[in-house]
C-alpha atoms as a PDB file:
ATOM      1  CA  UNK A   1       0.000   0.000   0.000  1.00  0.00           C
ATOM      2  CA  UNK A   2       1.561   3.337  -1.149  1.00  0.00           C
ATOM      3  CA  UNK A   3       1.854   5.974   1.576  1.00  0.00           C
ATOM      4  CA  UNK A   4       2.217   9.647   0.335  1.00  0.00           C
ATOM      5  CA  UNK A   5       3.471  12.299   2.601  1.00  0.00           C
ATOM      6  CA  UNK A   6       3.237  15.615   1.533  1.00  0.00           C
ATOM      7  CA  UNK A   7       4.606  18.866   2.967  1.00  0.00           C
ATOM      8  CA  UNK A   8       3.458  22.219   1.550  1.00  0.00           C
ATOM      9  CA  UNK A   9       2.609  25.619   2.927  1.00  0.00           C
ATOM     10  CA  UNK A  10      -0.392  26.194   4.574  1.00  0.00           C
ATOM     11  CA  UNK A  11      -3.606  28.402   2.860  1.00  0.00           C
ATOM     12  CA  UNK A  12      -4.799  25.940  -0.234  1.00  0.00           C
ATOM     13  CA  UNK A  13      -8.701  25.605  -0.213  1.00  0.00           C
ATOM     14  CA  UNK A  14     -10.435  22.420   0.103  1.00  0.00           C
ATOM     15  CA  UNK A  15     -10.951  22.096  -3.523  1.00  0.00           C
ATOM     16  CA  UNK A  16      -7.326  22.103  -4.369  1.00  0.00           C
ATOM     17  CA  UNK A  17      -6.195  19.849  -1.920  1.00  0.00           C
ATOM     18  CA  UNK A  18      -9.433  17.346  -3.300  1.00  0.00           C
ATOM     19  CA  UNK A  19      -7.765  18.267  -6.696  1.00  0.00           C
ATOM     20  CA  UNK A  20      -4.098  17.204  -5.828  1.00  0.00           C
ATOM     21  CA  UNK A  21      -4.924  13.851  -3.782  1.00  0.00           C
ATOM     22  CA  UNK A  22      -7.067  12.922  -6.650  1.00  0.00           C
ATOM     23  CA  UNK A  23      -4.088  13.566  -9.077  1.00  0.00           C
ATOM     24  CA  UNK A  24      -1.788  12.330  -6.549  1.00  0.00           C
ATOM     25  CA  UNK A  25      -4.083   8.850  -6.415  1.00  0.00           C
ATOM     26  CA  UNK A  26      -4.984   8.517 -10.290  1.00  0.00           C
ATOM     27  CA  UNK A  27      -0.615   8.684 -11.144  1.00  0.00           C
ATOM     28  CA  UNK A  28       0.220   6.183  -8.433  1.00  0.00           C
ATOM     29  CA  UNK A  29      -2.501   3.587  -9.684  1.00  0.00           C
ATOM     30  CA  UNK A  30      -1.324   4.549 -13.121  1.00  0.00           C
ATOM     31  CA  UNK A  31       2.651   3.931 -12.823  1.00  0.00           C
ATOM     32  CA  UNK A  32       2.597   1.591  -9.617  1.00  0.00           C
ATOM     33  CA  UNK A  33      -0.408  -0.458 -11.366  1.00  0.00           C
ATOM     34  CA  UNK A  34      -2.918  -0.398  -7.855  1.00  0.00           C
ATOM     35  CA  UNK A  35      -6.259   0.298  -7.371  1.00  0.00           C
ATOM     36  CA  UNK A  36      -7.315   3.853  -5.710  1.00  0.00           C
ATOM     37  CA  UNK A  37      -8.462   2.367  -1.972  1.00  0.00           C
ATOM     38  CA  UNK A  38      -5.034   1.050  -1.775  1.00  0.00           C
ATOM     39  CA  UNK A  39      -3.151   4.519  -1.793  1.00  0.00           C
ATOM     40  CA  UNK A  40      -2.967   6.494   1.210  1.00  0.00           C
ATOM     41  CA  UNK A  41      -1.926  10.541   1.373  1.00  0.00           C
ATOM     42  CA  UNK A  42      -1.033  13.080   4.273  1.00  0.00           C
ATOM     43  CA  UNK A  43      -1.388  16.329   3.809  1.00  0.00           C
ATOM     44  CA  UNK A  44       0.780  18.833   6.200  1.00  0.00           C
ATOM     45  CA  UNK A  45      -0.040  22.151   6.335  1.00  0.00           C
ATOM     46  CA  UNK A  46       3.440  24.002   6.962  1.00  0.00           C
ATOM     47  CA  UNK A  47       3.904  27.710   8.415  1.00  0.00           C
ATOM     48  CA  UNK A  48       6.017  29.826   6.356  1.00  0.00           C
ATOM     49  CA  UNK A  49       7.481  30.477   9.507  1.00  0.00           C
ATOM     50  CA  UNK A  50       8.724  26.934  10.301  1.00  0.00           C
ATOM     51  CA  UNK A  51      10.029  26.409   6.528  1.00  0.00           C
ATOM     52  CA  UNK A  52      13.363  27.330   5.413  1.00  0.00           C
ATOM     53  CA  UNK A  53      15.588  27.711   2.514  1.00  0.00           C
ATOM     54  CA  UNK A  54      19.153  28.044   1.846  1.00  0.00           C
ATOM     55  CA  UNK A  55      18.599  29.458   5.679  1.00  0.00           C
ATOM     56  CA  UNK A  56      16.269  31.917   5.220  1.00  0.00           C
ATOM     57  CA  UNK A  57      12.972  31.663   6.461  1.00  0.00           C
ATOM     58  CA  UNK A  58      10.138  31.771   3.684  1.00  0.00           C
ATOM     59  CA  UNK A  59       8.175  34.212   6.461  1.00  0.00           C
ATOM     60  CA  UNK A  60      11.139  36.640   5.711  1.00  0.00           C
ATOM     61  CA  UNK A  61      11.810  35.943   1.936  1.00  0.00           C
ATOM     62  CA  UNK A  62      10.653  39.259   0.097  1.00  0.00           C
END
């Protein structure tokens, strides 16, 4: 059973995260050759606060 963790920044509606996992599910079947109820996906919200790059903080990137 695929398990798919993703991390992304917090503020996407409800419709776009139904819109992702769906994409998300409908690839995995596709390359991995399962059915839908066997693939699993997390969603975590992440702060721009608590999410850095190249050590800057994306809260402070301009």
């Amino acid at each position: 059973m695929p398990l798919i963790q993703v991390d992304m920044f917090e503020g996407r509606s409800a419709e776009t995260r139904r819109e992702f996992v769906a994409a998300i599910t409908r690839e995995t079947c596709r390359v991995l050759k399962c059915e839908p109820p066997a693939v699993q996906v997390i969603l975590r919200d992440v702060k721009k606060s608590d999410w850095a790059t190249a050590g800057v903080l994306w809260s402070e990137k301009k």
